[in-house]
Protein backbone atom coordinates (compact mmCIF):
# COMPACT_ATOMS: atom_id res chain seq x y z
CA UNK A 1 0.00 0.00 0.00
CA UNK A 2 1.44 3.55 -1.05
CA UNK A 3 1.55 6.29 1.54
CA UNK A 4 0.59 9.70 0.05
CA UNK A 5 -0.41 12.93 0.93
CA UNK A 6 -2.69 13.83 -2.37
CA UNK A 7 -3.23 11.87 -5.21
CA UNK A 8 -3.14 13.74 -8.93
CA UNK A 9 -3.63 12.87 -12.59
CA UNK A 10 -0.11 12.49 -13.02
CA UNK A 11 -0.74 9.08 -11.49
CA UNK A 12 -3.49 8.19 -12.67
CA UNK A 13 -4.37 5.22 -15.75
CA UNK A 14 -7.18 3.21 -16.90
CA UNK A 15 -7.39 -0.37 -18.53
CA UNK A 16 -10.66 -2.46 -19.85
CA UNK A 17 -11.09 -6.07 -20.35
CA UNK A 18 -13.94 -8.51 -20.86
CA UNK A 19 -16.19 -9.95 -18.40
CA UNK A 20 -15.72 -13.23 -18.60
CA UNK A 21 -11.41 -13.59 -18.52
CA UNK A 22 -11.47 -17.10 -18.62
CA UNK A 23 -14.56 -18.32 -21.07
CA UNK A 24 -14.22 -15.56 -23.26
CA UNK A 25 -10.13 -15.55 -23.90
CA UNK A 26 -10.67 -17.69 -27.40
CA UNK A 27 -7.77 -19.74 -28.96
CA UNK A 28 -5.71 -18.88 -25.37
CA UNK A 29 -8.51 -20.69 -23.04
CA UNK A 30 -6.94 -23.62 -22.96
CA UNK A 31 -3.48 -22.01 -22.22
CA UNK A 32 -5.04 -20.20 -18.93
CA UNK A 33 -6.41 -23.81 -18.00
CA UNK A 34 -3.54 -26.32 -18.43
CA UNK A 35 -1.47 -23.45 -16.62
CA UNK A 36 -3.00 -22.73 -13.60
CA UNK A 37 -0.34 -19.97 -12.91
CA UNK A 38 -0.94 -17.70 -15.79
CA UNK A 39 -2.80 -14.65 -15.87
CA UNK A 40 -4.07 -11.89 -18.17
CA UNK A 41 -3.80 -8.01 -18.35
CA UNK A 42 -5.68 -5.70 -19.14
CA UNK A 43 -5.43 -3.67 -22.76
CA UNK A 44 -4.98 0.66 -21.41
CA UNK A 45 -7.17 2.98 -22.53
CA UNK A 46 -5.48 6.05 -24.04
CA UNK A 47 -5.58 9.90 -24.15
CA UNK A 48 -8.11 9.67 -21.21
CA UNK A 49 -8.18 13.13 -19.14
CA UNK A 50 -11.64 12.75 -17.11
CA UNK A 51 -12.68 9.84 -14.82
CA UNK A 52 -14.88 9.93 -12.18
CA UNK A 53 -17.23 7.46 -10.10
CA UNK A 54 -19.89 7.68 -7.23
CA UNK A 55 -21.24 5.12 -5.41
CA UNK A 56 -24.79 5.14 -3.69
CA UNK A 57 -24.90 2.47 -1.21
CA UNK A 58 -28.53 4.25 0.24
CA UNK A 59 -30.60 3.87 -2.90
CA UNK A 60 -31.22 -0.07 -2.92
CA UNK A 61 -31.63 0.49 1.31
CA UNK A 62 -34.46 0.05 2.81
CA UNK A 63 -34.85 0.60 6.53
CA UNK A 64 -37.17 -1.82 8.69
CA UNK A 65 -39.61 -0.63 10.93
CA UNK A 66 -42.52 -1.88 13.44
CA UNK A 67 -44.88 -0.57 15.85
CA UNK A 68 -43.59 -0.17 19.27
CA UNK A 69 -40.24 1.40 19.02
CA UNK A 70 -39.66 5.34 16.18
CA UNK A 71 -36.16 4.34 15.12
CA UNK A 72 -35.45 1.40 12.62
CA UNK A 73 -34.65 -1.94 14.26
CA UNK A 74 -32.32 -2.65 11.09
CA UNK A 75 -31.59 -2.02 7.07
CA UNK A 76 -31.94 -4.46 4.11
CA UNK A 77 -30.39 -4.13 0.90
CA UNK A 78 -33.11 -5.49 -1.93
CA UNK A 79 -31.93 -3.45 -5.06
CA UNK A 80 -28.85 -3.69 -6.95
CA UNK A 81 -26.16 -1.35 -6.27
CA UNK A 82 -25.27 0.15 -9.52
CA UNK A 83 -22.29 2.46 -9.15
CA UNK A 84 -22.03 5.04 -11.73
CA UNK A 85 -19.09 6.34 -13.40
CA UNK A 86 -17.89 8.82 -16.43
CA UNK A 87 -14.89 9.06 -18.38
CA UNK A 88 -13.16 11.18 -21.05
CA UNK A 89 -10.83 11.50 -23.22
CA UNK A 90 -9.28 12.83 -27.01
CA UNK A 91 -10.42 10.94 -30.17
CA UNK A 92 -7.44 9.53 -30.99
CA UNK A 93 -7.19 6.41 -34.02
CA UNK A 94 -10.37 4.74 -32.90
CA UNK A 95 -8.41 1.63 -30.36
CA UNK A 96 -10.81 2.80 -27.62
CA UNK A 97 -13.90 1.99 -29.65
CA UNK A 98 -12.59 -0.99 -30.44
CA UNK A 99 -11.37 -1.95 -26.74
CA UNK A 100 -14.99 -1.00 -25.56
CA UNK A 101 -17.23 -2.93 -26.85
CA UNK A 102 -18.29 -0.26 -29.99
CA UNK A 103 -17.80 -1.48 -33.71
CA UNK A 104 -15.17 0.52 -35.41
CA UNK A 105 -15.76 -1.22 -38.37
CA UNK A 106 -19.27 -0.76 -39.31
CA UNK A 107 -18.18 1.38 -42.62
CA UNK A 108 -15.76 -0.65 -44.90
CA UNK A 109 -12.74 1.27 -45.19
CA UNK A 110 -12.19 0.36 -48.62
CA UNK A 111 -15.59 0.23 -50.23
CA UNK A 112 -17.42 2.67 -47.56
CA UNK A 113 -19.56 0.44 -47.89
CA UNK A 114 -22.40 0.18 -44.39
CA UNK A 115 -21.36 -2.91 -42.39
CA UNK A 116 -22.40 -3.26 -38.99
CA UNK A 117 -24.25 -0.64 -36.27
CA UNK A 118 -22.13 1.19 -33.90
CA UNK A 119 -23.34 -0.89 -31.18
CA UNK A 120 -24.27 -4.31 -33.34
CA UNK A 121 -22.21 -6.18 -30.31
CA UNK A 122 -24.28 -4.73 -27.19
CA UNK A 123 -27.60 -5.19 -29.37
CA UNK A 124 -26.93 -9.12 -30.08
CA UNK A 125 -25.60 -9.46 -26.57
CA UNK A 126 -22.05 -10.57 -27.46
CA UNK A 127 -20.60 -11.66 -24.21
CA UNK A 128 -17.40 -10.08 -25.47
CA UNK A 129 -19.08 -6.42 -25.72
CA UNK A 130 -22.22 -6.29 -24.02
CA UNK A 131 -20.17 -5.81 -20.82
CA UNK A 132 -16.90 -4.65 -19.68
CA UNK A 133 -14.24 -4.60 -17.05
CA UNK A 134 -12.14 -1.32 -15.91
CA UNK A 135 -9.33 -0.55 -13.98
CA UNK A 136 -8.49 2.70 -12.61
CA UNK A 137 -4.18 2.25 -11.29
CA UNK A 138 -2.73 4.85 -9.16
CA UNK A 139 0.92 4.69 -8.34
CA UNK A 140 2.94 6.52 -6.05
CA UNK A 141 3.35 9.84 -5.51
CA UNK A 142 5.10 12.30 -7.61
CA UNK A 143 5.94 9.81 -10.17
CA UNK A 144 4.50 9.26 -13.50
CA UNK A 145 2.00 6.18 -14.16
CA UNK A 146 4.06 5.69 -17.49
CA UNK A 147 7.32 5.23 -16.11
CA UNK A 148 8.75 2.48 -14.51
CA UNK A 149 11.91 1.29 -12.48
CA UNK A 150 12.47 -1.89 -14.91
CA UNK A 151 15.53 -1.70 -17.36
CA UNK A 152 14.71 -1.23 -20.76
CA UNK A 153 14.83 -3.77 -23.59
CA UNK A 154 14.61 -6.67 -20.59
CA UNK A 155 12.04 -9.46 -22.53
CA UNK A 156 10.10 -10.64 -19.36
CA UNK A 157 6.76 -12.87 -20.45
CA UNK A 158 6.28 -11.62 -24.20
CA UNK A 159 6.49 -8.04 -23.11
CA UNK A 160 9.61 -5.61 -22.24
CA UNK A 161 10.23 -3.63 -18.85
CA UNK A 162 11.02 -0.05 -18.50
CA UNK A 163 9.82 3.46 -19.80
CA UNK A 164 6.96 4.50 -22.03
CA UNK A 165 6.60 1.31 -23.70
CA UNK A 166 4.56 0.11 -27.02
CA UNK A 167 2.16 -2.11 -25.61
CA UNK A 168 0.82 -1.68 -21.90
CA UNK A 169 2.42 -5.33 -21.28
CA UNK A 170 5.67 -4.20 -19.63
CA UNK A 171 6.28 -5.51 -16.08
CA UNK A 172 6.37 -3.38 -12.61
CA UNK A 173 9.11 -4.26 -10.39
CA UNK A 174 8.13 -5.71 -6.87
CA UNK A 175 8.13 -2.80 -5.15
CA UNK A 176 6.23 -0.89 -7.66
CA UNK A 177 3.85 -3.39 -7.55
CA UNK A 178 2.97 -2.80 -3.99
CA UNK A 179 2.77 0.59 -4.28
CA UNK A 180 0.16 0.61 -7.19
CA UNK A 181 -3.42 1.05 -5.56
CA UNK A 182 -6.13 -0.38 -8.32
CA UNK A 183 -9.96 0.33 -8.10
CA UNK A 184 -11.83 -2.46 -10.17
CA UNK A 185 -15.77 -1.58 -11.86
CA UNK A 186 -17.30 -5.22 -12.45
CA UNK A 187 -20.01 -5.67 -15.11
CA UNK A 188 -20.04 -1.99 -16.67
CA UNK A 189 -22.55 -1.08 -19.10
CA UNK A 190 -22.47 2.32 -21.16
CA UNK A 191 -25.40 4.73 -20.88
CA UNK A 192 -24.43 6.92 -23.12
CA UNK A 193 -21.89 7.94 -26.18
CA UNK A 194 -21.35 11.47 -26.87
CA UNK A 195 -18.63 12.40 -29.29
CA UNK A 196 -17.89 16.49 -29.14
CA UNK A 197 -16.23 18.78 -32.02
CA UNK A 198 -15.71 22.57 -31.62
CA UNK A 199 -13.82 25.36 -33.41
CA UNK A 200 -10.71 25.47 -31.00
CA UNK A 201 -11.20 22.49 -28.87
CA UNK A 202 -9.68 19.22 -29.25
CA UNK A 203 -12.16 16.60 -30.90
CA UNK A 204 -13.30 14.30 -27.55
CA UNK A 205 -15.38 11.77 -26.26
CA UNK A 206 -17.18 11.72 -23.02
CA UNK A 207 -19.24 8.45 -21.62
CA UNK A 208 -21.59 7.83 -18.63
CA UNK A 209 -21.68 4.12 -17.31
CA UNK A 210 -22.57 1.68 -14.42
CA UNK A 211 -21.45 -0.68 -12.67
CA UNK A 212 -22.20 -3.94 -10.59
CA UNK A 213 -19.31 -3.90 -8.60
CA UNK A 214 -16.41 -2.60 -7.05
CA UNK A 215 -13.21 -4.04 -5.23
CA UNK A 216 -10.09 -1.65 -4.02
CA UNK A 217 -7.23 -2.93 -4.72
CA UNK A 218 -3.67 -2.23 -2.55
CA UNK A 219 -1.84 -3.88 -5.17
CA UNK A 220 -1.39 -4.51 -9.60
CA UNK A 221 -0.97 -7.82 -9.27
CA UNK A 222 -3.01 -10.93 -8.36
CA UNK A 223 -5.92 -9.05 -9.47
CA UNK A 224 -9.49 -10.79 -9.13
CA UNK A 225 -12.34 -11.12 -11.80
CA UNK A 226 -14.56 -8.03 -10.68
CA UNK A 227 -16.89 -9.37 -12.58
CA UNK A 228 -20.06 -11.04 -10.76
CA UNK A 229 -22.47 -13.87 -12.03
CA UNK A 230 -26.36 -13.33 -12.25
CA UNK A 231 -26.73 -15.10 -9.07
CA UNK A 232 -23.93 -12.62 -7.23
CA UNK A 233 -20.84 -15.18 -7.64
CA UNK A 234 -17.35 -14.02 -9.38
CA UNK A 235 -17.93 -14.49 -12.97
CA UNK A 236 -14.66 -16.85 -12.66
CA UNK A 237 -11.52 -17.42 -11.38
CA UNK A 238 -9.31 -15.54 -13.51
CA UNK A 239 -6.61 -13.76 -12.63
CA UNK A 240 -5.46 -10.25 -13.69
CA UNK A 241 -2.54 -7.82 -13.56
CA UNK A 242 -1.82 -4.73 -14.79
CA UNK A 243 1.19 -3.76 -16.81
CA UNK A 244 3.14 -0.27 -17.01
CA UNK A 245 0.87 2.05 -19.05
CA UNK A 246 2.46 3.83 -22.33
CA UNK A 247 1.35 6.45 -24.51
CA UNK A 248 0.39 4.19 -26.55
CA UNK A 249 0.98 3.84 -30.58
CA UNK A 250 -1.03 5.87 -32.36
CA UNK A 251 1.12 7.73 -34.82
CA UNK A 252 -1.04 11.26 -34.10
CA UNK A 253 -0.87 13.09 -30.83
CA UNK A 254 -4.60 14.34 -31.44
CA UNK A 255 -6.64 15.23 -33.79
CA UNK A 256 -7.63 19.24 -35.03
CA UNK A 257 -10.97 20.82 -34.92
CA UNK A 258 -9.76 21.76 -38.74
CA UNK A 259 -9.65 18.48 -40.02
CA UNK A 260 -13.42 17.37 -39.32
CA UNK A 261 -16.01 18.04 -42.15
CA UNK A 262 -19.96 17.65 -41.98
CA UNK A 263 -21.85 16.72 -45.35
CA UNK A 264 -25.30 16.29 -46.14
CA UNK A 265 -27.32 13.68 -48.91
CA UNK A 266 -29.93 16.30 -49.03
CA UNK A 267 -29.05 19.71 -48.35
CA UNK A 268 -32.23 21.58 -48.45
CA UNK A 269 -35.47 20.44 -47.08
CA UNK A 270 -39.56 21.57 -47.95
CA UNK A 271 -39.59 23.38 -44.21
CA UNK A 272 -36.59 25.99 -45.60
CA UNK A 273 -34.44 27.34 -43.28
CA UNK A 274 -30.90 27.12 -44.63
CA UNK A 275 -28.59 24.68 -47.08
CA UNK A 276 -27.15 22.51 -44.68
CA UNK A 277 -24.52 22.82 -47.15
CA UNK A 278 -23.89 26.27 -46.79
CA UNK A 279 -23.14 27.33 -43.67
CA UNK A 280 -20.19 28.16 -41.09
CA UNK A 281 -20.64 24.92 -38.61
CA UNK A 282 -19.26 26.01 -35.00
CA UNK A 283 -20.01 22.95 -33.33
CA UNK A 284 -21.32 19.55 -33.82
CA UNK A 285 -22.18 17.05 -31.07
CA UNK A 286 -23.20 13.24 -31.72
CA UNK A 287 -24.76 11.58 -28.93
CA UNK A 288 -26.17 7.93 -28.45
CA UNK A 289 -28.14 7.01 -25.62
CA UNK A 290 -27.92 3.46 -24.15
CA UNK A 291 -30.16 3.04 -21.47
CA UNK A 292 -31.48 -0.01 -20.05
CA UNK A 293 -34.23 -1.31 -18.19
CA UNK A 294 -33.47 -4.33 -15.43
CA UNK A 295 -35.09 -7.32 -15.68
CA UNK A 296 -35.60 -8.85 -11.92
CA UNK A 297 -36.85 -12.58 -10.56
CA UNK A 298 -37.81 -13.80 -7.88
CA UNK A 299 -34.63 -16.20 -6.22
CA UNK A 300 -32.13 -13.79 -8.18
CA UNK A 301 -30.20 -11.50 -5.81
CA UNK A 302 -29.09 -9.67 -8.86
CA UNK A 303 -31.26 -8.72 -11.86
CA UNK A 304 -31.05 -11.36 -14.37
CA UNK A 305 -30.74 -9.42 -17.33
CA UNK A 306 -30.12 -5.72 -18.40
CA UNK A 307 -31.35 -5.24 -22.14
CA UNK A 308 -31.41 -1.97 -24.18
CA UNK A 309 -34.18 0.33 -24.36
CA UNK A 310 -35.65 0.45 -27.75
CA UNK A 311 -35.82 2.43 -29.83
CA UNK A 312 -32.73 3.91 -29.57
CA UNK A 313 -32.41 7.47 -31.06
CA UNK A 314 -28.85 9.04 -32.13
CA UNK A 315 -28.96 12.75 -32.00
CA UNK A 316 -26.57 15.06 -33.97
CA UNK A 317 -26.56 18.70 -32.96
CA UNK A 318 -24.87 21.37 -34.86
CA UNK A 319 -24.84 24.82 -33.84
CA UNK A 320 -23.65 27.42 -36.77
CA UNK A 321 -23.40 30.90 -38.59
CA UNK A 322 -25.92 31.52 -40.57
CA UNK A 323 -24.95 32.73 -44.43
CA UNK A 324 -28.60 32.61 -46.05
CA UNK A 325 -32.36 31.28 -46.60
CA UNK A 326 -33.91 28.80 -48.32
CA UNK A 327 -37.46 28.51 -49.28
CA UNK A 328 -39.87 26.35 -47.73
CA UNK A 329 -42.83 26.56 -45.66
CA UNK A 330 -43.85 24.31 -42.39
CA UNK A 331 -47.67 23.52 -43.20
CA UNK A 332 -45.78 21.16 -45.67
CA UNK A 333 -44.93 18.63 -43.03
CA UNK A 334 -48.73 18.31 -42.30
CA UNK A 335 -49.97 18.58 -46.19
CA UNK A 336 -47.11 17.09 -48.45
CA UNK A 337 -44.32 15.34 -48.62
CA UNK A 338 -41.81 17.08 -45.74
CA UNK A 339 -42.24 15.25 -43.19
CA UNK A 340 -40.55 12.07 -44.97
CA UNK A 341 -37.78 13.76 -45.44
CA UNK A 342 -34.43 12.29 -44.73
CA UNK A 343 -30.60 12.94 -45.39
CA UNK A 344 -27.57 11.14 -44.85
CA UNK A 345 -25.33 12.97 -42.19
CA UNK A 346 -21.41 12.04 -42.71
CA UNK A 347 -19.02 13.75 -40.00
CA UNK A 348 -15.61 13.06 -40.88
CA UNK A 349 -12.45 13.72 -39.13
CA UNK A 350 -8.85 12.97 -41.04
CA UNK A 351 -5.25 13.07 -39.53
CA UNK A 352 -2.78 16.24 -40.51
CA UNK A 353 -1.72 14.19 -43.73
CA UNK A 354 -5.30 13.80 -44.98
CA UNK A 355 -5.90 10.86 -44.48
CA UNK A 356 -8.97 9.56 -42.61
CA UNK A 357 -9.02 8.72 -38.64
CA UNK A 358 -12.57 8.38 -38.48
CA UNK A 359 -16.06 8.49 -40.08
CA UNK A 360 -19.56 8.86 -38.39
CA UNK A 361 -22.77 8.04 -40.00
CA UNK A 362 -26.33 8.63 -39.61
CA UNK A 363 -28.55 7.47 -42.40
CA UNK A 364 -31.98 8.08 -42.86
CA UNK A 365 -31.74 10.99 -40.28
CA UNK A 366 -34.41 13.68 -39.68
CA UNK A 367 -34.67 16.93 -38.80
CA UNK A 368 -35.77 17.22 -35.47
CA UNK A 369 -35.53 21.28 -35.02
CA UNK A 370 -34.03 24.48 -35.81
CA UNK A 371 -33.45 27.31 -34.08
CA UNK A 372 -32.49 31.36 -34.89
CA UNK A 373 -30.57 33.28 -33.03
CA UNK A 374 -29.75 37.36 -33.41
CA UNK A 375 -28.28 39.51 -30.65
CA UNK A 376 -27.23 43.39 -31.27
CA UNK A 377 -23.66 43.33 -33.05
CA UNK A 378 -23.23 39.33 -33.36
CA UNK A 379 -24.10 36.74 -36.27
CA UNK A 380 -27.35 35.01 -36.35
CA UNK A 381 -26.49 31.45 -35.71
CA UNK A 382 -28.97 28.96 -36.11
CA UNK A 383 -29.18 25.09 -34.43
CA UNK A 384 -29.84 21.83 -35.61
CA UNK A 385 -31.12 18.50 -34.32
CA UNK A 386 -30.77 15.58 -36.45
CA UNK A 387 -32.01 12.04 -35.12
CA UNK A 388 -31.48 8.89 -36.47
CA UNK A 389 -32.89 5.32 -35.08
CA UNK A 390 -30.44 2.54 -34.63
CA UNK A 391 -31.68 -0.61 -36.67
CA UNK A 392 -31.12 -4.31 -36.23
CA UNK A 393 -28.01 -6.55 -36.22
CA UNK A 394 -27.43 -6.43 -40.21
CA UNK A 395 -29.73 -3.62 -41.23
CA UNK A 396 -27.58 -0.98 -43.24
CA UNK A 397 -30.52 1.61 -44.64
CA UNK A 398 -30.99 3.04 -41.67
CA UNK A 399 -28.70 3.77 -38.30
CA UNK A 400 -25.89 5.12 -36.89
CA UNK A 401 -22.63 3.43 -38.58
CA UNK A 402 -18.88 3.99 -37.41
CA UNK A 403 -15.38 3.71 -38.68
CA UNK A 404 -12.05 4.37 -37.33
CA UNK A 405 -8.44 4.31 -38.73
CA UNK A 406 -7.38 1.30 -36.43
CA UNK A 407 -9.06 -1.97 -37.56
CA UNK A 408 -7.76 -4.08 -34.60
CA UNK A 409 -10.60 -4.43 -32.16
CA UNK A 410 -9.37 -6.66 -29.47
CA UNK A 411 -11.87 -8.39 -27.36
CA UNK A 412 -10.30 -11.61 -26.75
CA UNK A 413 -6.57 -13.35 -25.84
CA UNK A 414 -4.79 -15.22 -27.97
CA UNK A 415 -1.29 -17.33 -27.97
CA UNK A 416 -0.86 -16.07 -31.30
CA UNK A 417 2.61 -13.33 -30.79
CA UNK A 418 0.69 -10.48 -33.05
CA UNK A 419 -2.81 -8.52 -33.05
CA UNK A 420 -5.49 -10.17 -35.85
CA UNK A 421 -8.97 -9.20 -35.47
CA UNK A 422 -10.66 -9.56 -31.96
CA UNK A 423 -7.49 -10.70 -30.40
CA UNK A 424 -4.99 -9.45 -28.18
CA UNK A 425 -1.77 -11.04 -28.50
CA UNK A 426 0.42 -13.06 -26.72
CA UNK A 427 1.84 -10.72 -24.40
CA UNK A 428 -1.19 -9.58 -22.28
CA UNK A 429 -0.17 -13.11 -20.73
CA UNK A 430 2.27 -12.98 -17.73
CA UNK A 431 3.10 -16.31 -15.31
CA UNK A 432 1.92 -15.50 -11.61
CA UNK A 433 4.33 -16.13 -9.27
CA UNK A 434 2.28 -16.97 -6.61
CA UNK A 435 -0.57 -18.75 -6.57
CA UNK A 436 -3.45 -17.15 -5.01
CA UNK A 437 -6.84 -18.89 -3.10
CA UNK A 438 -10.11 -19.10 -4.42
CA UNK A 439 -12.28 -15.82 -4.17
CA UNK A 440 -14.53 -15.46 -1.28
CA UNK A 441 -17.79 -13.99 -1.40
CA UNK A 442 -17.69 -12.80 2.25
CA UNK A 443 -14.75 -10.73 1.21
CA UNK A 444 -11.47 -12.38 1.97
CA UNK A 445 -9.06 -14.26 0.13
């Protein structure tokens, strides 16, 4: 256990994994079971610069009374405690997507061609995606969290020790490892997606999540499965560690304001207003809403499932200077044809050598709204909400369709030494040197 007087960002890093360590690692499961000493890590999340959780232990409380005496004679817990958290950080090549849970490949990056929904894995319940694991590190004071004691260039268990390394599979030494507090969120689910662009401000992403559990962690190492079963057990009995963090390998620090462009499949509408076209865009705003409903049963501490709400309605909001008019009048949308109207929304964000980091998609959006806006000595601006409705596992005519520059989306482990699709490779193993007692639920090891 570190002793510190403050803790600051400056120690501070976050890593995701699946659920399910052991049933979901794919071509390495059999590894982690004929070698009961081996353990995973994590894959770090990158560019992050906001994280932040609360837990509410009173809402699922309920106090019991009787007749005969004012105060409570005792407390129950009958809800789930759902801890929520939020995180941030700079669009970067796409990785993060990828790591979790989102498809980063729904647009073909050859053809452009419409592949998959942004969240086709979380619809069809892919235990690989649906949920995640994450780990928030802190090590000791007044040092960096990507910098290490180990020597550089030192191969230890497919990955190399020392400073601001590739991959985030580089090995703490012993007495770093002590030092290195963890906080673990079991089960988390993703409320919401919002991706942000602004003339000025560095293109980000911002998501709100819960969680089914938490463990604190005095230690990196020896890490146990958050995770929890529907009937409150640990998912399994993987282990997990964390390795040193990095900066990680995209080949763009992050990307400009300058570089993202907003097109239209129909510029003009029967309503008027302005050529969506035409216009000086300020600020554009994509978010996708993910909430869920539990399902609870009788004999099931926890609920037994947690499906999306449906429908599921992306909103884009752009907020810009107005150049001119169009013609069009709004009895149309009761009378003729308007309110059918759609357009195809591409937002598109490329890297300083023009080439393309990432493309968002709504098709079949609508106009939801616009708004006018003149003040004394400042340009009219006008605002836009466009909505489109997420469709079904395979349905490309209408949605809300992603693609980033990395391809790699890495969901499961794999003995294979090198990344291929949907597997990490086979460094984010490491031998544990101890081996460690099954997990109990009361709370001890």
């Amino acid at each position: 256990m570190a002793s510190r007087t403050r803790i600051i960002s400056q120690s501070k890093a976050l890593y995701v994994s699946p659920t399910g360590t052991l049933p979901n690692c794919g071509a390495g499961a059999s590894l982690l079971t004929a070698l009961a000493e081996s353990g995973v890590m994590p894959a770090q999340l990158h560019r992050v610069d906001t994280f932040s959780f609360d837990i509410d232990l009173a809402g699922g409380r309920q106090d019991v009374r009787e007749f005969g005496q004012l105060a409570r004679i005792g407390t129950i817990t009958l809800g789930d405690l759902n801890p929520s958290f939020s995180l941030g950080y700079y669009l970067g090549n796409a990785e993060n997507e990828g790591n979790l849970g989102f498809d980063a490949l729904g647009i073909n990056p050859a053809t452009a061609a419409l592949q998959d929904q942004f969240i086709s894995g979380i619809i069809d319940q892919s235990p690989n995606k649906r949920e995640k694991n994450l780990f928030l590190s802190t090590v000791a004071e007044g040092k960096d969290a990507f910098t290490t004691a180990g020597s550089v260039g030192t191969a230890s268990a497919g990955g190399s020790e020392g400073q601001f390394i590739a991959n985030p599979t580089g090995r703490y030494t012993s007495g770093e490892i002590v030092a290195t507090d963890v906080v673990s969120f079991g089960n988390c689910t993703f409320n919401s997606y919002t991706v942000n662009f602004s003339v000025g401000e560095i293109p980000r992403v911002d998501i709100e999540g819960s969680a089914e559990n938490i463990t604190f962690n005095t230690s990196c190492s020896g890490l146990y499965n958050p995770s929890l079963a529907r009937d409150g057990s640990r998912a399994d009995t993987g282990q997990l560690m964390l390795g040193v963090p990095s900066t990680g390998l995209m080949d763009v620090l992050v990307l400009r304001p300058e570089d993202v462009t907003l097109s239209f499949s129909n510029e003009t509408m029967k309503v008027g207003g302005t050529n969506y076209g035409d216009m000086h865009v300020q600020t554009a705003s994509i978010e996708v809403p993910l909430s869920r409903t539990p399902i609870e049963a009788l004999g099931s501490a926890k609920a037994v499932a947690q499906p999306l709400d449906f429908p599921i309605n992306v909103t884009l909001t752009v907020n810009a200077l107005l150049k001119q008019l169009d013609a069009g009048q709004l009895d149309l949308m009761l009378t003729g044809s308007a309110g059918n109207e759609t357009t195809n929304v591409t937002l598109k964000v490329n890297a300083e050598n023009g080439q393309s980091r990432h493309i968002y998609k709504l098709q079949k959006a609508v106009l939801d709204s616009q708004g006018f806006s003149t003040t004394l000595d400042d340009n009219e601006s006008i605002d836009l909400v466009f909505s489109a409705q997420i469709g079904g596992v395979g349905q490309t005519d209408a949605g809300f369709f992603y693609s980033g520059y990395s391809p790699i989306q890495p969901d499961r482990y794999s003995t294979t030494v090198g990344n291929s699709n949907e597997r990490f490779p086979a460094g984010f193993y490491y031998p544990k040197l101890n081996a460690m007692g099954p997990y109990n639920a009361g709370g001890t090891a």
